[in-house]
C-alpha atoms as a PDB file:
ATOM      1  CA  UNK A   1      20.907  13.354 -54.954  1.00  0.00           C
ATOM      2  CA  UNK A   2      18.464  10.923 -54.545  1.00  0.00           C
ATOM      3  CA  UNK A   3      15.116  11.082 -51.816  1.00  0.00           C
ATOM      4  CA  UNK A   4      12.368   8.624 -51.257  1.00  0.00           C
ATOM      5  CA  UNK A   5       8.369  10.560 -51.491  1.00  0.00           C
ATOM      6  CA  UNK A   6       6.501  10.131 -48.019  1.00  0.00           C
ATOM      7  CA  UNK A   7       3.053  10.201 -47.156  1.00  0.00           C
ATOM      8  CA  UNK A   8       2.229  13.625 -48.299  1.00  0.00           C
ATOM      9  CA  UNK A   9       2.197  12.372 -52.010  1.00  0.00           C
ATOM     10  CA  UNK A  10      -0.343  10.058 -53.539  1.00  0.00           C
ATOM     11  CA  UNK A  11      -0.571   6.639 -52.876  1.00  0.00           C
ATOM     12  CA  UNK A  12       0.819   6.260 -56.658  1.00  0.00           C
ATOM     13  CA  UNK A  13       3.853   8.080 -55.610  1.00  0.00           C
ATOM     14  CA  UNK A  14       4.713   7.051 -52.359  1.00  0.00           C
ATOM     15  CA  UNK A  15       7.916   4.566 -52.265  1.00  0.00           C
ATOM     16  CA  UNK A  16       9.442   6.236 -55.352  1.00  0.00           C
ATOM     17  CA  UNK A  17      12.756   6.473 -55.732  1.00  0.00           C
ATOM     18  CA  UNK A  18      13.808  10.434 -56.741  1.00  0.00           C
ATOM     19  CA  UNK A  19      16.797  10.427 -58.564  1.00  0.00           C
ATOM     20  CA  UNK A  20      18.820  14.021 -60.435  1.00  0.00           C
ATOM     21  CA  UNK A  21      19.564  13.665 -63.872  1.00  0.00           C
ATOM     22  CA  UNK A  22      21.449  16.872 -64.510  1.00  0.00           C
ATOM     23  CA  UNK A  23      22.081  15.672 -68.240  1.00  0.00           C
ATOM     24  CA  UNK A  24      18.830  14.902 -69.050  1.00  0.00           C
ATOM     25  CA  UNK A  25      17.432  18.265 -67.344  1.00  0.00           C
ATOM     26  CA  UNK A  26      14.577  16.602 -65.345  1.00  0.00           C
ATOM     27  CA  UNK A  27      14.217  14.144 -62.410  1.00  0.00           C
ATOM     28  CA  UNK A  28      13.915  10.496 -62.970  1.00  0.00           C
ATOM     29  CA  UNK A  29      11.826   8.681 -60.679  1.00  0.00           C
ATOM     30  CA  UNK A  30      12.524   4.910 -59.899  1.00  0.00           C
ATOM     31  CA  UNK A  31      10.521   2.214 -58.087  1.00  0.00           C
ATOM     32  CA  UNK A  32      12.280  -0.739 -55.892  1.00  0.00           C
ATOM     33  CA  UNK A  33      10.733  -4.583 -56.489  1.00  0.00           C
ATOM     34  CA  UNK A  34      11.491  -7.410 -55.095  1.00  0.00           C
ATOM     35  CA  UNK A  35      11.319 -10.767 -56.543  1.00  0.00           C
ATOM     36  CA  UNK A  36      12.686 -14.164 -55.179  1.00  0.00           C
ATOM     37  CA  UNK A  37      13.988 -12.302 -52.397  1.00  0.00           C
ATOM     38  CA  UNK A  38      16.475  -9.694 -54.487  1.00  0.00           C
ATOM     39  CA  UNK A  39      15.743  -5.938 -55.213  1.00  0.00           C
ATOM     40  CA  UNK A  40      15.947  -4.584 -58.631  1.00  0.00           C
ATOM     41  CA  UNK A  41      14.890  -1.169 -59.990  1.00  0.00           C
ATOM     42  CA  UNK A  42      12.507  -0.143 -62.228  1.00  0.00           C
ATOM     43  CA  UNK A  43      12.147   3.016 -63.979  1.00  0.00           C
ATOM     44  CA  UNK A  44       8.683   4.986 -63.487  1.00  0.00           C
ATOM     45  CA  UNK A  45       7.106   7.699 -65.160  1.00  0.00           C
ATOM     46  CA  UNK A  46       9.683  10.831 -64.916  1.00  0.00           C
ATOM     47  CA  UNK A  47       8.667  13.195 -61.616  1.00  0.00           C
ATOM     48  CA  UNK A  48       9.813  16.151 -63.691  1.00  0.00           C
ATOM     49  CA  UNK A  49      10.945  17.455 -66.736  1.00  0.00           C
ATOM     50  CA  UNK A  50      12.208  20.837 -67.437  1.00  0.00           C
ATOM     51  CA  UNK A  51      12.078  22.652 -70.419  1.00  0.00           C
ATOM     52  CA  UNK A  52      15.477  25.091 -69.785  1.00  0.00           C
ATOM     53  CA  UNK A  53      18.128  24.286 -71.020  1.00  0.00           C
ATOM     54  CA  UNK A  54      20.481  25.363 -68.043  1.00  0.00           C
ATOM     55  CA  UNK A  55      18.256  23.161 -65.870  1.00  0.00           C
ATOM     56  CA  UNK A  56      20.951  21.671 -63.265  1.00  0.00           C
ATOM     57  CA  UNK A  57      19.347  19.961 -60.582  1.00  0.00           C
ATOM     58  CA  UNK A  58      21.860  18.569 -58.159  1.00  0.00           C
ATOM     59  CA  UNK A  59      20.595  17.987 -54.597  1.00  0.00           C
ATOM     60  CA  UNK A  60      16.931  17.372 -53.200  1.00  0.00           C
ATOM     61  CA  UNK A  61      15.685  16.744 -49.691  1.00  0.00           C
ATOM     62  CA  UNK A  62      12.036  16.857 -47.997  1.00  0.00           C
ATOM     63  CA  UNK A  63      11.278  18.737 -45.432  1.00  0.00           C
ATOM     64  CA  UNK A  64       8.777  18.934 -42.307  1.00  0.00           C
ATOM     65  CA  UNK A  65       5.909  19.594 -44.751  1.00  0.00           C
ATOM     66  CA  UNK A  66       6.762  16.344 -46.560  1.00  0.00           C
ATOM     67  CA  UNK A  67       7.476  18.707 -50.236  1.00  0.00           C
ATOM     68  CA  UNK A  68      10.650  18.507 -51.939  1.00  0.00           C
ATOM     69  CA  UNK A  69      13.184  20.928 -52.204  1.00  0.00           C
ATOM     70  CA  UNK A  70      14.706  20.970 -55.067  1.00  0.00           C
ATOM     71  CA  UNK A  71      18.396  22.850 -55.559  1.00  0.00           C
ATOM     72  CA  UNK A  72      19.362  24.189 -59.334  1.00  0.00           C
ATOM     73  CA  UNK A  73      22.667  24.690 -60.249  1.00  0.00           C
ATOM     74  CA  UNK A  74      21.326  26.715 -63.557  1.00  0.00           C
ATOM     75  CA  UNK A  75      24.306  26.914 -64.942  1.00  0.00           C
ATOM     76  CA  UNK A  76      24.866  25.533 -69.270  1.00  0.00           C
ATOM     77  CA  UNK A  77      28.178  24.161 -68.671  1.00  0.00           C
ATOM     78  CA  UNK A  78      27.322  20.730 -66.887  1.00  0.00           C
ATOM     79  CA  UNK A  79      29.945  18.946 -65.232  1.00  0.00           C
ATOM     80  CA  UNK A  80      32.466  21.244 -66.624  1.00  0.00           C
ATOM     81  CA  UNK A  81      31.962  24.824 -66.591  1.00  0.00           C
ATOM     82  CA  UNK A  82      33.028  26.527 -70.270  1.00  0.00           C
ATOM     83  CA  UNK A  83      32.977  29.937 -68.956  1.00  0.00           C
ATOM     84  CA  UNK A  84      33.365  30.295 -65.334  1.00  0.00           C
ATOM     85  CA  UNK A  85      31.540  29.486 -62.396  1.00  0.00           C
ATOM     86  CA  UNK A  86      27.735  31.243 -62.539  1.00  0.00           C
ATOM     87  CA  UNK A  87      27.434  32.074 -58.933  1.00  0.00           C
ATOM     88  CA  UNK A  88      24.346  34.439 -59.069  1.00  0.00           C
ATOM     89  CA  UNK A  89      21.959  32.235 -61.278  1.00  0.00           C
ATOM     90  CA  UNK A  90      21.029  29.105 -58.795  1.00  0.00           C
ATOM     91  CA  UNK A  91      17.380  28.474 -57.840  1.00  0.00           C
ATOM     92  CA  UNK A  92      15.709  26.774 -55.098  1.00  0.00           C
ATOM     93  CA  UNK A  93      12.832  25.459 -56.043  1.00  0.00           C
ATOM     94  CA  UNK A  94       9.947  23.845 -53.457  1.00  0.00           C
ATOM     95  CA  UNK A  95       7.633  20.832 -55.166  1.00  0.00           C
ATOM     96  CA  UNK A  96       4.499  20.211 -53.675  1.00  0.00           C
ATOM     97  CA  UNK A  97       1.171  17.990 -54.368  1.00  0.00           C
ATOM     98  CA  UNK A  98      -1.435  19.998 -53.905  1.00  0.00           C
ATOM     99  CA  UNK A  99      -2.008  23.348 -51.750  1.00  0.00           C
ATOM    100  CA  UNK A 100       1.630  24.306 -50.107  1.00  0.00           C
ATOM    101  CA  UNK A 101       1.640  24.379 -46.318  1.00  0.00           C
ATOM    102  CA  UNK A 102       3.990  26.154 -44.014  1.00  0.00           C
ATOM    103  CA  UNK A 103       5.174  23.948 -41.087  1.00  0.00           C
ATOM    104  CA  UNK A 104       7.251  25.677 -38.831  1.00  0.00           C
ATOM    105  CA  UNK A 105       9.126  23.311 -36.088  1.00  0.00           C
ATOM    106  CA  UNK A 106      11.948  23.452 -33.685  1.00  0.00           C
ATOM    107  CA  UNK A 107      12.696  20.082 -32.811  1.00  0.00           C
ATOM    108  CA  UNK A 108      15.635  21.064 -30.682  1.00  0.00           C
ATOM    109  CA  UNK A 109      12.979  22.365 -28.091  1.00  0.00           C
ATOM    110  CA  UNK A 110      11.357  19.293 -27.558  1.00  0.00           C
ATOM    111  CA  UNK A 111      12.069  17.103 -24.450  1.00  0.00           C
ATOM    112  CA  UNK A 112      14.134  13.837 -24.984  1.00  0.00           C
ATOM    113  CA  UNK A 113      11.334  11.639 -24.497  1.00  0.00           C
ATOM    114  CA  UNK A 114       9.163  13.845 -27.027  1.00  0.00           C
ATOM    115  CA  UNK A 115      12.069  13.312 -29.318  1.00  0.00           C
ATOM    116  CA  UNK A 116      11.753   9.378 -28.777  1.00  0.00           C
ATOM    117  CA  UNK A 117       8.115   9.614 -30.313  1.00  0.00           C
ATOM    118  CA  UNK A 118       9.440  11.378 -33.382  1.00  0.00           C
ATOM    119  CA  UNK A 119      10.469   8.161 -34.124  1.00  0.00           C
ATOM    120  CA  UNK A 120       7.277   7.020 -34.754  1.00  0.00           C
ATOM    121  CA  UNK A 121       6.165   9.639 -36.796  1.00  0.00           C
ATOM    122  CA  UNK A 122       4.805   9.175 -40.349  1.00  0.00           C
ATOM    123  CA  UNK A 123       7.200  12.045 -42.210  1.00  0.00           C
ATOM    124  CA  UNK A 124      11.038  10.259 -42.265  1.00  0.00           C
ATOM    125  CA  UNK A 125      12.538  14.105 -41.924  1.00  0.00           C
ATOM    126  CA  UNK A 126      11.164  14.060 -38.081  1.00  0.00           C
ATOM    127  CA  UNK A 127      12.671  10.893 -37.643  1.00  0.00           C
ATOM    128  CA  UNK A 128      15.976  11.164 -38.608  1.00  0.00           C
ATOM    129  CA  UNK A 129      16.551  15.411 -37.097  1.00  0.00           C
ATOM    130  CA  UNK A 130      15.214  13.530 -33.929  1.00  0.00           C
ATOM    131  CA  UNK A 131      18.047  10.874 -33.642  1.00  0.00           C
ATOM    132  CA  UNK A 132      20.198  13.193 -34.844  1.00  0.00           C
ATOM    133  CA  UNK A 133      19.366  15.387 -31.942  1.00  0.00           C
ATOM    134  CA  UNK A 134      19.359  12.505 -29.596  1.00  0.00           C
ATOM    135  CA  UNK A 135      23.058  11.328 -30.314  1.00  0.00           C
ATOM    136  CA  UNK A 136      24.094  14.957 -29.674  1.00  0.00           C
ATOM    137  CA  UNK A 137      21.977  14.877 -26.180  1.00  0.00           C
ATOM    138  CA  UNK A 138      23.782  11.423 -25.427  1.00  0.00           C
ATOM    139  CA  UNK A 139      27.419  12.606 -26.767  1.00  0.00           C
ATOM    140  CA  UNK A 140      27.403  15.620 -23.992  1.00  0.00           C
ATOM    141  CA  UNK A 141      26.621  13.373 -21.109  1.00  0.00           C
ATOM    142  CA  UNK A 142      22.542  14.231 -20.924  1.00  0.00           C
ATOM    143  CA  UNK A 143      20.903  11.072 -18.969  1.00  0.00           C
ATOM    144  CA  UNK A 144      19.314   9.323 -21.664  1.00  0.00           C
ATOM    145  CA  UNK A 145      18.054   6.296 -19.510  1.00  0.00           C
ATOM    146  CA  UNK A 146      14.356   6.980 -20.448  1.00  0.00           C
ATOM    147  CA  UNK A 147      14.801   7.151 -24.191  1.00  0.00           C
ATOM    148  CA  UNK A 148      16.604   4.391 -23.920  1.00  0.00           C
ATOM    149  CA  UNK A 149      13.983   2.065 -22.056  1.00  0.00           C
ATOM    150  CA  UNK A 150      11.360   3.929 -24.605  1.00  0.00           C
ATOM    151  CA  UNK A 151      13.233   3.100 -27.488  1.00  0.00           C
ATOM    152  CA  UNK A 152      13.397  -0.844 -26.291  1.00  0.00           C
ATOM    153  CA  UNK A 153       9.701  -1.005 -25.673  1.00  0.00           C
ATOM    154  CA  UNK A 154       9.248  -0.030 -28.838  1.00  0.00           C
ATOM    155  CA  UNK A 155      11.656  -2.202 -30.497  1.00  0.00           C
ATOM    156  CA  UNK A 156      10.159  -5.510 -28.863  1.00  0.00           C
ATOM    157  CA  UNK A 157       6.252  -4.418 -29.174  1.00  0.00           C
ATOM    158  CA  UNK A 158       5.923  -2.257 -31.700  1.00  0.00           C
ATOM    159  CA  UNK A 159       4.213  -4.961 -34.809  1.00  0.00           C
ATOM    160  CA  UNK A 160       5.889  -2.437 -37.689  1.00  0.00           C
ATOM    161  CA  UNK A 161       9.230  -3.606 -38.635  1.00  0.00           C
ATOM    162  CA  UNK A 162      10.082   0.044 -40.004  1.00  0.00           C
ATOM    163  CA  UNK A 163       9.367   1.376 -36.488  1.00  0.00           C
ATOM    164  CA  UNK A 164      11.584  -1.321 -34.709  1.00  0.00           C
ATOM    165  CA  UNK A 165      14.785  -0.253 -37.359  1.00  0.00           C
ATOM    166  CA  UNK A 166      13.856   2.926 -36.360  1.00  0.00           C
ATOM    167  CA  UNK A 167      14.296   2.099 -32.563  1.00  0.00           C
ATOM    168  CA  UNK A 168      17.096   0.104 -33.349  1.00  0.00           C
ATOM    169  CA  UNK A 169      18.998   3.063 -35.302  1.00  0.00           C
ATOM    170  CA  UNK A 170      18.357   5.652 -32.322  1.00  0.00           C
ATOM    171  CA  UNK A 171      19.393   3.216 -29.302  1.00  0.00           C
ATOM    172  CA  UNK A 172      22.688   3.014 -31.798  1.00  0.00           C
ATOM    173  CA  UNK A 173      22.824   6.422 -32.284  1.00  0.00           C
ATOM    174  CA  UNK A 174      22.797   7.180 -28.841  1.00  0.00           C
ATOM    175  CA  UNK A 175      25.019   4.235 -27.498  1.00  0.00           C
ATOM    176  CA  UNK A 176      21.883   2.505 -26.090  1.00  0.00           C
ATOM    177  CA  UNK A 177      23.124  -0.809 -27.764  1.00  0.00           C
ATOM    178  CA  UNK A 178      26.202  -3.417 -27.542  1.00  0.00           C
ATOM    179  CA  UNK A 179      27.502  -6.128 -29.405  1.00  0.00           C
ATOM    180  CA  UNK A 180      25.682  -9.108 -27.442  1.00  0.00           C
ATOM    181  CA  UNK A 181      22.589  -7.108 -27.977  1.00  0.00           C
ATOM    182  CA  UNK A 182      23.479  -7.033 -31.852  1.00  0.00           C
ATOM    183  CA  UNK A 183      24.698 -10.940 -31.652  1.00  0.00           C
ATOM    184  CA  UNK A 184      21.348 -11.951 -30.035  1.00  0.00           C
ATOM    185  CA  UNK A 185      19.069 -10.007 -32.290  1.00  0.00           C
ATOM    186  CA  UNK A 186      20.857 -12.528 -35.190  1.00  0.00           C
ATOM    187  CA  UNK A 187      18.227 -14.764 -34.532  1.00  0.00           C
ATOM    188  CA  UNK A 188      15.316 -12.244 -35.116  1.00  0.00           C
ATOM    189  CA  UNK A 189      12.082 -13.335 -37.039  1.00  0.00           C
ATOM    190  CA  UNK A 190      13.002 -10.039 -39.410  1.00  0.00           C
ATOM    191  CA  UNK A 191      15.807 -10.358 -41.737  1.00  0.00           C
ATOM    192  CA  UNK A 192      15.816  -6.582 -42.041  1.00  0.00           C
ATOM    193  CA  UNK A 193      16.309  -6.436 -38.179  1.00  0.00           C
ATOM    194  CA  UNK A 194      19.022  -9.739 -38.651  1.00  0.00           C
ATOM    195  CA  UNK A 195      20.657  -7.781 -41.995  1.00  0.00           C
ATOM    196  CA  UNK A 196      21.261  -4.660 -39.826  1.00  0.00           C
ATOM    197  CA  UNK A 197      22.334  -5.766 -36.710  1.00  0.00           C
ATOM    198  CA  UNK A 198      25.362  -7.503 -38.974  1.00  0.00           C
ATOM    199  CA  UNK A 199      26.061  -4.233 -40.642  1.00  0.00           C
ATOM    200  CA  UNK A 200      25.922  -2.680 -37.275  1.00  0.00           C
ATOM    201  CA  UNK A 201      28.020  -5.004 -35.986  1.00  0.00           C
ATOM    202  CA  UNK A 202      31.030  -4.292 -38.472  1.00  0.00           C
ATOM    203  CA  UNK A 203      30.437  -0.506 -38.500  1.00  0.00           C
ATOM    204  CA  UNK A 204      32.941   0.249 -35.424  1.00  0.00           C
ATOM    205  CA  UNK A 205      35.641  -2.096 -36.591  1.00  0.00           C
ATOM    206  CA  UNK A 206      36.222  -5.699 -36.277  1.00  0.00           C
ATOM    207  CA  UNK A 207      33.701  -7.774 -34.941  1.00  0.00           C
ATOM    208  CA  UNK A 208      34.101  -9.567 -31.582  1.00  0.00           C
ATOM    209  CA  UNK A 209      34.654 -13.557 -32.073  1.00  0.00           C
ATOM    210  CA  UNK A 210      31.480 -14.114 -30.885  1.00  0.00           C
ATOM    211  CA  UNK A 211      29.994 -12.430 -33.683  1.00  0.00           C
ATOM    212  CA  UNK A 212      32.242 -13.936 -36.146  1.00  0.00           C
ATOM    213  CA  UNK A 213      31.167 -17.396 -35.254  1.00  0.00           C
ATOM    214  CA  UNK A 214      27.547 -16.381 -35.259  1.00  0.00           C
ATOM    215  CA  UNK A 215      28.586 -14.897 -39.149  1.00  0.00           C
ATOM    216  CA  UNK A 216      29.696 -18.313 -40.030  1.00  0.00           C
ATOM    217  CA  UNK A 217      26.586 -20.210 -38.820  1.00  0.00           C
ATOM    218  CA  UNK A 218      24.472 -17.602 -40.462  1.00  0.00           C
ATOM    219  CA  UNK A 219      25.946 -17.713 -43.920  1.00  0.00           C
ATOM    220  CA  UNK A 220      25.342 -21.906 -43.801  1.00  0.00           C
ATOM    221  CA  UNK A 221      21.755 -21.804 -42.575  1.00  0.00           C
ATOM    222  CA  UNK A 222      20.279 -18.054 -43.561  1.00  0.00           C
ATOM    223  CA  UNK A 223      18.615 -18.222 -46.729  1.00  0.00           C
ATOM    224  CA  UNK A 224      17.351 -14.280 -47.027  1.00  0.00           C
ATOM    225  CA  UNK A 225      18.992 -12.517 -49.344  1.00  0.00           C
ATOM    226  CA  UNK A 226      19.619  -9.315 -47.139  1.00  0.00           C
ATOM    227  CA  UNK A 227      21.080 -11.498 -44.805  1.00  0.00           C
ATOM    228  CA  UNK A 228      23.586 -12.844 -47.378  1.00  0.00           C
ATOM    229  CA  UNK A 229      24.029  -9.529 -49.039  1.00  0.00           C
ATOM    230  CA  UNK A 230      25.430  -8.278 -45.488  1.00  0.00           C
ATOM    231  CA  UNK A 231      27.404 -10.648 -44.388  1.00  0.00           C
ATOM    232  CA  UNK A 232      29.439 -10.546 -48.046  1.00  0.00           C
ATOM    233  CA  UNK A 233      29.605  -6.641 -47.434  1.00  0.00           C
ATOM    234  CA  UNK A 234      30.935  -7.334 -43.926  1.00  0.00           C
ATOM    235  CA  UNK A 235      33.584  -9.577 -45.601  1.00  0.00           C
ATOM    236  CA  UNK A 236      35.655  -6.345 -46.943  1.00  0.00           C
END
């Protein structure tokens, strides 16, 4: 299981990469940096380390709060169990930086339109409950023509290029979106927003020929790596 730490943490934390190492009984954390255009990893100063031996930590997520919640399978067999499954010994553990809160929030209460602004919102767990919400709204015939023109403002004037993938992900998510809309935004100023409307384009099926031939004239004259790195993955 792996998680990225949001706003809630220090700026020293924020970014890193949260990774289980159920052999090494702690959790490694990781840091993303890009040079000449191409990501690599770096390892960072371990987020935790625990000192029992059973220590099995196998999934993570953050919540509305912005902690971590940290599952342990407590169990000293590893990968293998040597003498049958524990079943009574897991934990559930909740990280925090500083004083815990308690957020309580019901997302599936809010209006479609509130849900839109969710995707705008600082903690990532909003945003993604929120789309997830609004592609189940769209898949039982709700009218979704205001998100949708919300979610296109925001995509063309919002100045964040996070907040425009986020638009972009939700007007997907909810069918707001086509394939000339995908082909056009090829020519974006963004190569995140050009890198993801390619993998968007391929995620249905085969592209259209249009989008082919716009492929082909991309790979000759588009020198970001994303770009490249997309267009190879669309290849398979």
């Amino acid at each position: 299981a792996m998680i990225y730490l949001g706003d809630r943490w220090p700026k020293a934390f924020r970014g890193s990469l949260l990774t289980s190492n159920i052999h090494g009984r702690r959790i490694n954390r990781d840091r993303l940096v890009r040079e000449a255009g191409v990501y690599r990893g770096v390892h960072d100063v371990d987020f935790l380390v625990s000192s029992d031996p059973w220590f099995r930590a196998v999934s993570m997520e953050y919540g509305p709060d912005g902690d971590v919640y940290l599952s342990d399978w407590s169990d000293n067999g590893e990968c293998h169990d040597r003498d049958g499954v524990h079943r009574t010994s897991g934990r559930i553990y909740k990280i925090t930086w500083g004083d815990p809160i308690a957020v309580k929030v019901n997302l599936s209460s809010a209006s479609s339109v509130e849900l839109v602004e969710y995707q705008l919102h600082p903690n990532d767990w909003y945003v993604r409950h929120a789309r997830r919400i609004l592609q189940e709204r769209s898949a039982e015939g709700q009218d979704i023509s205001q998100v949708q023109a919300r979610l296109s403002h925001i995509f063309e004037q919002h100045s964040d290029v996070t907040r425009k993938l986020r638009a972009m992900w939700a007007l997907y998510a909810i069918d707001g979106i086509d394939d000339d809309w995908l082909v056009n935004q090829l020519s974006h100023e963004s190569e995140h927003v050009r890198a993801w409307s390619i993998r968007l384009l391929v995620d249905h099926g085969a592209p259209t020929r249009n989008a082919v031939r716009q492929f082909a004239k991309l790979a000759h004259s588009d020198s970001s790596w994303l770009v490249q790195m997309s267009l190879a993955s669309a290849l398979n």
